[in-house]
PDB file of N, CA and C in Angstrom:
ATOM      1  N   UNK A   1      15.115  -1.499 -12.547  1.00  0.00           N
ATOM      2  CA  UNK A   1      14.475  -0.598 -11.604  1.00  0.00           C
ATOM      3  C   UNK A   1      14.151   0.742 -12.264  1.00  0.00           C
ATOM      4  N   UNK A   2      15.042   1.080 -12.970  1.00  0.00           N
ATOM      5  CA  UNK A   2      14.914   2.319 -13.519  1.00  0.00           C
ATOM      6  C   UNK A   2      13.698   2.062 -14.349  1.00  0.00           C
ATOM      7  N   UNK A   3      13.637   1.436 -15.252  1.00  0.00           N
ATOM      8  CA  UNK A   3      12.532   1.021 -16.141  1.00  0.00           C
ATOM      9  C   UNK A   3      11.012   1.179 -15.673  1.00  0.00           C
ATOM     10  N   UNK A   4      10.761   0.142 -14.634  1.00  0.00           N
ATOM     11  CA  UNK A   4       9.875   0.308 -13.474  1.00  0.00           C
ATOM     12  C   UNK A   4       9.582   1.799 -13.023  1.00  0.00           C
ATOM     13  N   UNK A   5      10.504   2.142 -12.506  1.00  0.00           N
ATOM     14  CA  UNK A   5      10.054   3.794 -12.454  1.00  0.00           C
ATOM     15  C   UNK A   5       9.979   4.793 -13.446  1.00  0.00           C
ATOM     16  N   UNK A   6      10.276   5.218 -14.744  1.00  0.00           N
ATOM     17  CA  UNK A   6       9.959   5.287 -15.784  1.00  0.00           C
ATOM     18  C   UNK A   6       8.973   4.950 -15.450  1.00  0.00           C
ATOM     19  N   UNK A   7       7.876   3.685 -16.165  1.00  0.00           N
ATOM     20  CA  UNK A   7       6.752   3.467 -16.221  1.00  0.00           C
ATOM     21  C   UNK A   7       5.539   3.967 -15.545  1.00  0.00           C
ATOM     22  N   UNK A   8       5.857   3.638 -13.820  1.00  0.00           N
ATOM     23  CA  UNK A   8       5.298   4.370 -13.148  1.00  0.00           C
ATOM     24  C   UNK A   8       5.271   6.165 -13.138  1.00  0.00           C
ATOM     25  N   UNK A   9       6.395   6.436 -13.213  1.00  0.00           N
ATOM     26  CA  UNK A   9       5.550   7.869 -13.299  1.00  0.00           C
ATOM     27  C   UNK A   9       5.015   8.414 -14.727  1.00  0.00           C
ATOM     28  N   UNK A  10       5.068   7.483 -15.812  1.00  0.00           N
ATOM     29  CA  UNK A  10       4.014   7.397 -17.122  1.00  0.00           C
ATOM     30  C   UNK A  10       2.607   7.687 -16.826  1.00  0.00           C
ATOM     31  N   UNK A  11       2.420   6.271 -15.956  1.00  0.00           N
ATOM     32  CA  UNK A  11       1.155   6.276 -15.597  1.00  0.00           C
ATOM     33  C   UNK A  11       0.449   6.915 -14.736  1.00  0.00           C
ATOM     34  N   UNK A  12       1.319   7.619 -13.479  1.00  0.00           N
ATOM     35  CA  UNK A  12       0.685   8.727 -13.042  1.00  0.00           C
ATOM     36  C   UNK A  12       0.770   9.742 -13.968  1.00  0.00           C
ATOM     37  N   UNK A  13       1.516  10.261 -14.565  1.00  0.00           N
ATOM     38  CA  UNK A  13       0.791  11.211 -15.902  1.00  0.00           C
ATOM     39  C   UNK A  13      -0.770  10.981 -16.546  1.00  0.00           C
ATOM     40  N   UNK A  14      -0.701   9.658 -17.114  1.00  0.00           N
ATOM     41  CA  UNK A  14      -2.157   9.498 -17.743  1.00  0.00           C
ATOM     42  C   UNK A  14      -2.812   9.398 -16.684  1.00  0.00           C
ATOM     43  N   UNK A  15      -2.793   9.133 -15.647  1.00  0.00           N
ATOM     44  CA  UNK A  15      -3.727   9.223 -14.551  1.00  0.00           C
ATOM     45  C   UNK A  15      -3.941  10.696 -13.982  1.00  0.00           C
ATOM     46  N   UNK A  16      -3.312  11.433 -13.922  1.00  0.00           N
ATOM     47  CA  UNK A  16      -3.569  12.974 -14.052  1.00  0.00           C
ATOM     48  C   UNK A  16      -4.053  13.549 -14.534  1.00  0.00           C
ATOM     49  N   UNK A  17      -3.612  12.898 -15.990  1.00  0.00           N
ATOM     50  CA  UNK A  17      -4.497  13.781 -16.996  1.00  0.00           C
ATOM     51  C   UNK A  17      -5.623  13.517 -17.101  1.00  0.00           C
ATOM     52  N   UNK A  18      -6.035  12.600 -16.978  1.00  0.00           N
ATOM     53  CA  UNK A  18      -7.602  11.827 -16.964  1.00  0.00           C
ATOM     54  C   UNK A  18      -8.644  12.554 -16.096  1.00  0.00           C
ATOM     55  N   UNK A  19      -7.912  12.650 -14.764  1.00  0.00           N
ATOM     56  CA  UNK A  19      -8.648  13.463 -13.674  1.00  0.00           C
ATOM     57  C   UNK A  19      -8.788  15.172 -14.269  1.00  0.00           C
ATOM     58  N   UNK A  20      -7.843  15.583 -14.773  1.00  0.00           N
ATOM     59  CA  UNK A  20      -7.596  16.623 -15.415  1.00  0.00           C
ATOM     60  C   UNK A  20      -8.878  17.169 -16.445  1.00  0.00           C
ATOM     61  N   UNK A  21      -9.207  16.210 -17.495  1.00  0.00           N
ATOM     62  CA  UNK A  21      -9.922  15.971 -18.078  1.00  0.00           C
ATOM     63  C   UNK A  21     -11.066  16.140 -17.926  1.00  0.00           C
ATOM     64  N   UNK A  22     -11.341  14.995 -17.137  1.00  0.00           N
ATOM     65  CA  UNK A  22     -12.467  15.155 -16.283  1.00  0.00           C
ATOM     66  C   UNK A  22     -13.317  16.188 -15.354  1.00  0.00           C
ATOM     67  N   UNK A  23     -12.226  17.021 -14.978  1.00  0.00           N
ATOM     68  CA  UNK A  23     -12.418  18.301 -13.941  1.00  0.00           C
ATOM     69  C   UNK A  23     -12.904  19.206 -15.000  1.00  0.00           C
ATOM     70  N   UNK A  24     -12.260  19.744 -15.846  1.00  0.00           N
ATOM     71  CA  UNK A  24     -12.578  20.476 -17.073  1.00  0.00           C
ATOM     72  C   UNK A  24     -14.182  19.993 -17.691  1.00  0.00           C
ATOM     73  N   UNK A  25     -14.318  19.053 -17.672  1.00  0.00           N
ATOM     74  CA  UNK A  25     -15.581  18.556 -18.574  1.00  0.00           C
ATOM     75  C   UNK A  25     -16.762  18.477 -17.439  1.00  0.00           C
ATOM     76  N   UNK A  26     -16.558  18.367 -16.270  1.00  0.00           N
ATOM     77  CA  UNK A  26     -17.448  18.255 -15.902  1.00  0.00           C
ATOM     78  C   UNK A  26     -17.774  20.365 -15.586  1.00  0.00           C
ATOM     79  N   UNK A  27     -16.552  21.132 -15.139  1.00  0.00           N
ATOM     80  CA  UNK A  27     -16.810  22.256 -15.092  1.00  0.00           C
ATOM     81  C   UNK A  27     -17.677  22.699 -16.305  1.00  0.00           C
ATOM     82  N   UNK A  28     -17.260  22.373 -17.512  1.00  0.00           N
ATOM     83  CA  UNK A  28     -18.242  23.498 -18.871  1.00  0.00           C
ATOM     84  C   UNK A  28     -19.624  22.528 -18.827  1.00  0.00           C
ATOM     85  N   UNK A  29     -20.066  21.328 -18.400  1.00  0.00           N
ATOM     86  CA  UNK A  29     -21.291  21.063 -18.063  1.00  0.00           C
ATOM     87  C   UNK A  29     -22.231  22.055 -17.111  1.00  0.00           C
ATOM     88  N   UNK A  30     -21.290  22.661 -16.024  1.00  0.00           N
ATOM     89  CA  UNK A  30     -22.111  22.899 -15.121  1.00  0.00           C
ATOM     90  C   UNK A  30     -22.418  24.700 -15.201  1.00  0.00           C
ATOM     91  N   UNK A  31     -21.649  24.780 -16.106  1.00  0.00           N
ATOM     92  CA  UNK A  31     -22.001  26.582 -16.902  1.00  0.00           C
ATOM     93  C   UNK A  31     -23.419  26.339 -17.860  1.00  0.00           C
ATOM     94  N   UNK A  32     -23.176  25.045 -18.698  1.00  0.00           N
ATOM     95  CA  UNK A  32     -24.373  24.848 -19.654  1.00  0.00           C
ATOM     96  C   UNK A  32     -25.549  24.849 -18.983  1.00  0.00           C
ATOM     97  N   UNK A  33     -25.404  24.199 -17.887  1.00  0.00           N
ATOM     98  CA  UNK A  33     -26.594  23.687 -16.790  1.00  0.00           C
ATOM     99  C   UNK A  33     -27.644  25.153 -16.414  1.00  0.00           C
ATOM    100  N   UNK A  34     -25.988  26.507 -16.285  1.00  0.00           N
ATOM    101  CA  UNK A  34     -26.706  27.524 -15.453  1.00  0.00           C
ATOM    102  C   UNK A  34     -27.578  28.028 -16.389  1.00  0.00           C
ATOM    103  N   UNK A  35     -26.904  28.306 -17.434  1.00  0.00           N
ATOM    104  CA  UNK A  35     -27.271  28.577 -19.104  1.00  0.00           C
ATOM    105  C   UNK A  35     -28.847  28.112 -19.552  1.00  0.00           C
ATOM    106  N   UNK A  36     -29.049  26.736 -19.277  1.00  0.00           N
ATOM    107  CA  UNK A  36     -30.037  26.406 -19.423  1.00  0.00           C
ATOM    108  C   UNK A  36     -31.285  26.510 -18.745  1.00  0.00           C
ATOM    109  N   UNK A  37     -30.817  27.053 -17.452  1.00  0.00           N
ATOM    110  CA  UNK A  37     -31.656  27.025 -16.345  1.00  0.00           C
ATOM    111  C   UNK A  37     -32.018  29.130 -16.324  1.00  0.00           C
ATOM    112  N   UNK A  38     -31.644  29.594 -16.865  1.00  0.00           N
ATOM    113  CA  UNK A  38     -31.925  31.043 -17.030  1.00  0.00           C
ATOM    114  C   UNK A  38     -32.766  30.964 -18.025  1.00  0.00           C
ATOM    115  N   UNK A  39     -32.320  30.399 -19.083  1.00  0.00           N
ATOM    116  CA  UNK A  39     -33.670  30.818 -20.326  1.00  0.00           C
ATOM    117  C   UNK A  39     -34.418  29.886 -19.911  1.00  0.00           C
ATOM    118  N   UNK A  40     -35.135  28.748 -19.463  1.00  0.00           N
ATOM    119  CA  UNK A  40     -36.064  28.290 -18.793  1.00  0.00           C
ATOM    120  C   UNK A  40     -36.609  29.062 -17.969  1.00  0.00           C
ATOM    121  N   UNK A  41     -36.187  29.883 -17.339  1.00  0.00           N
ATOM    122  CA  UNK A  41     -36.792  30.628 -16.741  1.00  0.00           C
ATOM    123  C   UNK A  41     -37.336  32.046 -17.076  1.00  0.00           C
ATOM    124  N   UNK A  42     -36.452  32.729 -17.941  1.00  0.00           N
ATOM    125  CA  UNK A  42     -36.732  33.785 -19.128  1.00  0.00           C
ATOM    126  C   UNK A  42     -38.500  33.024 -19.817  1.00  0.00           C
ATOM    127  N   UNK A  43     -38.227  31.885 -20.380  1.00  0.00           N
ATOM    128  CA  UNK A  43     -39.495  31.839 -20.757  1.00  0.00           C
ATOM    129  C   UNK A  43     -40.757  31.490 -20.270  1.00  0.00           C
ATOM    130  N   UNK A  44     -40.367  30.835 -19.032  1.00  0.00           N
ATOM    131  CA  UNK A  44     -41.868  30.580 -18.309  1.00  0.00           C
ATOM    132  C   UNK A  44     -42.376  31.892 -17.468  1.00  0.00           C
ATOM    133  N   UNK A  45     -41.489  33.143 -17.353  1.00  0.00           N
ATOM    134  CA  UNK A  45     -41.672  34.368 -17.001  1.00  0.00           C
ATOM    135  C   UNK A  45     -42.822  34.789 -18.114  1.00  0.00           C
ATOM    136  N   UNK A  46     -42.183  35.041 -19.410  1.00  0.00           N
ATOM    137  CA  UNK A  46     -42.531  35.404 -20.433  1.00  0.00           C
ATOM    138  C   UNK A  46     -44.237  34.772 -21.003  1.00  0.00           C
ATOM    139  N   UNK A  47     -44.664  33.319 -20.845  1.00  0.00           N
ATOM    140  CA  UNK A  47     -45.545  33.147 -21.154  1.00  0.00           C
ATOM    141  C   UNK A  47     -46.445  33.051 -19.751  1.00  0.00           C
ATOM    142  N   UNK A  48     -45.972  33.755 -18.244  1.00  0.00           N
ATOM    143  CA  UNK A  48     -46.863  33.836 -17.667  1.00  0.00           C
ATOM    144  C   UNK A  48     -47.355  35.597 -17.710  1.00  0.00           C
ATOM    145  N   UNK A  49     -46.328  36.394 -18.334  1.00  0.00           N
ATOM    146  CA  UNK A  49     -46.498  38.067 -18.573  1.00  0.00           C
ATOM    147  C   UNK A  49     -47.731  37.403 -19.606  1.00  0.00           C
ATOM    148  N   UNK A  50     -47.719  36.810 -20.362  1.00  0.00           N
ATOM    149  CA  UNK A  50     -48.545  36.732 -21.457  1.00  0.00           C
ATOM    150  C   UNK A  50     -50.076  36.389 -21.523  1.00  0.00           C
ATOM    151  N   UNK A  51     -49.799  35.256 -21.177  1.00  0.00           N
ATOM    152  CA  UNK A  51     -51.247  34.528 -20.419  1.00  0.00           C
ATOM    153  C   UNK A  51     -52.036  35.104 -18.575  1.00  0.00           C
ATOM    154  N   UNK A  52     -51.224  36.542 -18.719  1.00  0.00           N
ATOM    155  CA  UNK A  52     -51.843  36.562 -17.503  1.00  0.00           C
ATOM    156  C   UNK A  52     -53.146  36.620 -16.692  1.00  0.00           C
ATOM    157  N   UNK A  53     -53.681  37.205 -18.123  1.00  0.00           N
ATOM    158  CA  UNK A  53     -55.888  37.390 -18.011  1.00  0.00           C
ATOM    159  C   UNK A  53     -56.197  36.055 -17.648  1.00  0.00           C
ATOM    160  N   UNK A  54     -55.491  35.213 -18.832  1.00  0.00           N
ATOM    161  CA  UNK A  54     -56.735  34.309 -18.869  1.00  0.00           C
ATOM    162  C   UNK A  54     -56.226  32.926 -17.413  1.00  0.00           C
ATOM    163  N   UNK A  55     -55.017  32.735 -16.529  1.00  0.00           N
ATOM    164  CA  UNK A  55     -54.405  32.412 -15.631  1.00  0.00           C
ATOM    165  C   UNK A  55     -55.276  33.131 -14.728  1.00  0.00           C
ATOM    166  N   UNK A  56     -55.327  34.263 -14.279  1.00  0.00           N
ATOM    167  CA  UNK A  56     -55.930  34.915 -13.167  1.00  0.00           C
ATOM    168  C   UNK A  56     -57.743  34.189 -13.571  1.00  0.00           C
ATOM    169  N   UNK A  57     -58.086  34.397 -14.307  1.00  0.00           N
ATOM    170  CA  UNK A  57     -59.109  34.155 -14.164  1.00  0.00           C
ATOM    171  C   UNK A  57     -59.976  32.948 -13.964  1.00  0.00           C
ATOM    172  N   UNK A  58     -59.128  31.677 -14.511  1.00  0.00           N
ATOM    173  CA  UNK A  58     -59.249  30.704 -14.389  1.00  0.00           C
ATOM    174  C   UNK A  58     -58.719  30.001 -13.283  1.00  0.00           C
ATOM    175  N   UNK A  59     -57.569  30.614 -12.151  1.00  0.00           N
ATOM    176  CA  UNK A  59     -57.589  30.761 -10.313  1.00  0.00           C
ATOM    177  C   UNK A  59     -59.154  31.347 -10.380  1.00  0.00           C
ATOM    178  N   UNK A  60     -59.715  31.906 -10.287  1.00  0.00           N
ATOM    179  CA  UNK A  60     -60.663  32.714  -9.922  1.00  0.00           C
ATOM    180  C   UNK A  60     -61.451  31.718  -9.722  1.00  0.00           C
ATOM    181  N   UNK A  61     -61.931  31.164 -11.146  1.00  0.00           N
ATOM    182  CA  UNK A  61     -62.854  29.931 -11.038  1.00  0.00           C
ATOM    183  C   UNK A  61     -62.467  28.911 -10.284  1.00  0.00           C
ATOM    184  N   UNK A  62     -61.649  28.554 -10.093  1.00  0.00           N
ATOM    185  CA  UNK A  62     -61.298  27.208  -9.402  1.00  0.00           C
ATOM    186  C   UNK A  62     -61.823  27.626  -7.737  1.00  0.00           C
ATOM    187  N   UNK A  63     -61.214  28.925  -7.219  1.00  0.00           N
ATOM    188  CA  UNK A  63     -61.532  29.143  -5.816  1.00  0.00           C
ATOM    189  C   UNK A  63     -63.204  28.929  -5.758  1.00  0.00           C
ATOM    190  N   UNK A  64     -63.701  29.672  -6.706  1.00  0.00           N
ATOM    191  CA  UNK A  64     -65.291  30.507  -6.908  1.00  0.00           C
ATOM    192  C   UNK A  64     -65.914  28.875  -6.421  1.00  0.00           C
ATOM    193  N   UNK A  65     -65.058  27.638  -7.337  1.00  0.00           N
ATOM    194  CA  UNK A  65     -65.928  26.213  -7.496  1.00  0.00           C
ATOM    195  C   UNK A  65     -65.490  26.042  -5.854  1.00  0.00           C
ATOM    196  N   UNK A  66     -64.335  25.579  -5.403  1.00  0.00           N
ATOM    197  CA  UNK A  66     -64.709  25.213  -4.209  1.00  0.00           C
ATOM    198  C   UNK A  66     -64.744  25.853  -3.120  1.00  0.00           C
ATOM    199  N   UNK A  67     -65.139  27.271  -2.906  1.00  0.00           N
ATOM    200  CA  UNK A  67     -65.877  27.952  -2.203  1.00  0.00           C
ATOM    201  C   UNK A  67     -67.110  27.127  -2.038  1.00  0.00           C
ATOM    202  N   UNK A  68     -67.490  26.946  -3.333  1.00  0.00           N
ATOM    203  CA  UNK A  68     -69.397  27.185  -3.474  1.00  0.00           C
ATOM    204  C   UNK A  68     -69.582  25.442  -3.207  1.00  0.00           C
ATOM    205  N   UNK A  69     -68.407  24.615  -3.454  1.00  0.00           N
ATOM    206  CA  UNK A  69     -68.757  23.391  -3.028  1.00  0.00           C
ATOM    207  C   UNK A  69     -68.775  23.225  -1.423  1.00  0.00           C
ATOM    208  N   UNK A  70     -67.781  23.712  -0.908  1.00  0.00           N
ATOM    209  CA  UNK A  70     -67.480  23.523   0.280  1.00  0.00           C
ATOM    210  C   UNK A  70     -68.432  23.648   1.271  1.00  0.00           C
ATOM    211  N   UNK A  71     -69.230  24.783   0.754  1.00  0.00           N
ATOM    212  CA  UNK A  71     -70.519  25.488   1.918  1.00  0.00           C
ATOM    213  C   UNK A  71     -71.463  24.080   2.010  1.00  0.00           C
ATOM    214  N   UNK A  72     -71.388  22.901   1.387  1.00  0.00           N
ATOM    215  CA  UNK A  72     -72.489  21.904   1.207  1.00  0.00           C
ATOM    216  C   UNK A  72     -71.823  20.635   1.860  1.00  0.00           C
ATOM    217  N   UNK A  73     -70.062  21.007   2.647  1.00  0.00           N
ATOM    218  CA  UNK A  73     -69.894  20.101   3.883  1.00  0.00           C
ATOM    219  C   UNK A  73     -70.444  20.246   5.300  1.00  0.00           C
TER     220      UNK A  73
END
């Protein structure tokens, strides 16, 4: 009996730790995640500061086209 229990609370150890493990690993995933999701956004900021002439202007055209199509429904 003793043996038996011994064992068992072995294996709730490795079964702890596992979950343990797991909790930890999935936490520093979800920092990387935020991490990744800021400079994604840092740079699509950045190349819309950049490209902003030629973006505005090319909305411009697109409205200008179906404005001028539309008047011919």
């Amino acid at each position: 009996m003793e043996k038996l229990s011994k064992y068992l609370k072995q294996r709730a150890n490795v079964i702890c730790g596992k979950w343990t493990r797991m909790a930890i690993h999935k936490k520093n995933l979800s920092g990387i995640t935020v991490i990744e999701l800021v400079l994604i956004l840092v740079i699509v900021i950045a190349l819309l500061l950049i490209f902003k002439n030629q973006l505005i202007n090319l909305i411009n055209t697109i409205f200008d086209k179906v404005v001028s199509e539309s008047s011919g429904i």
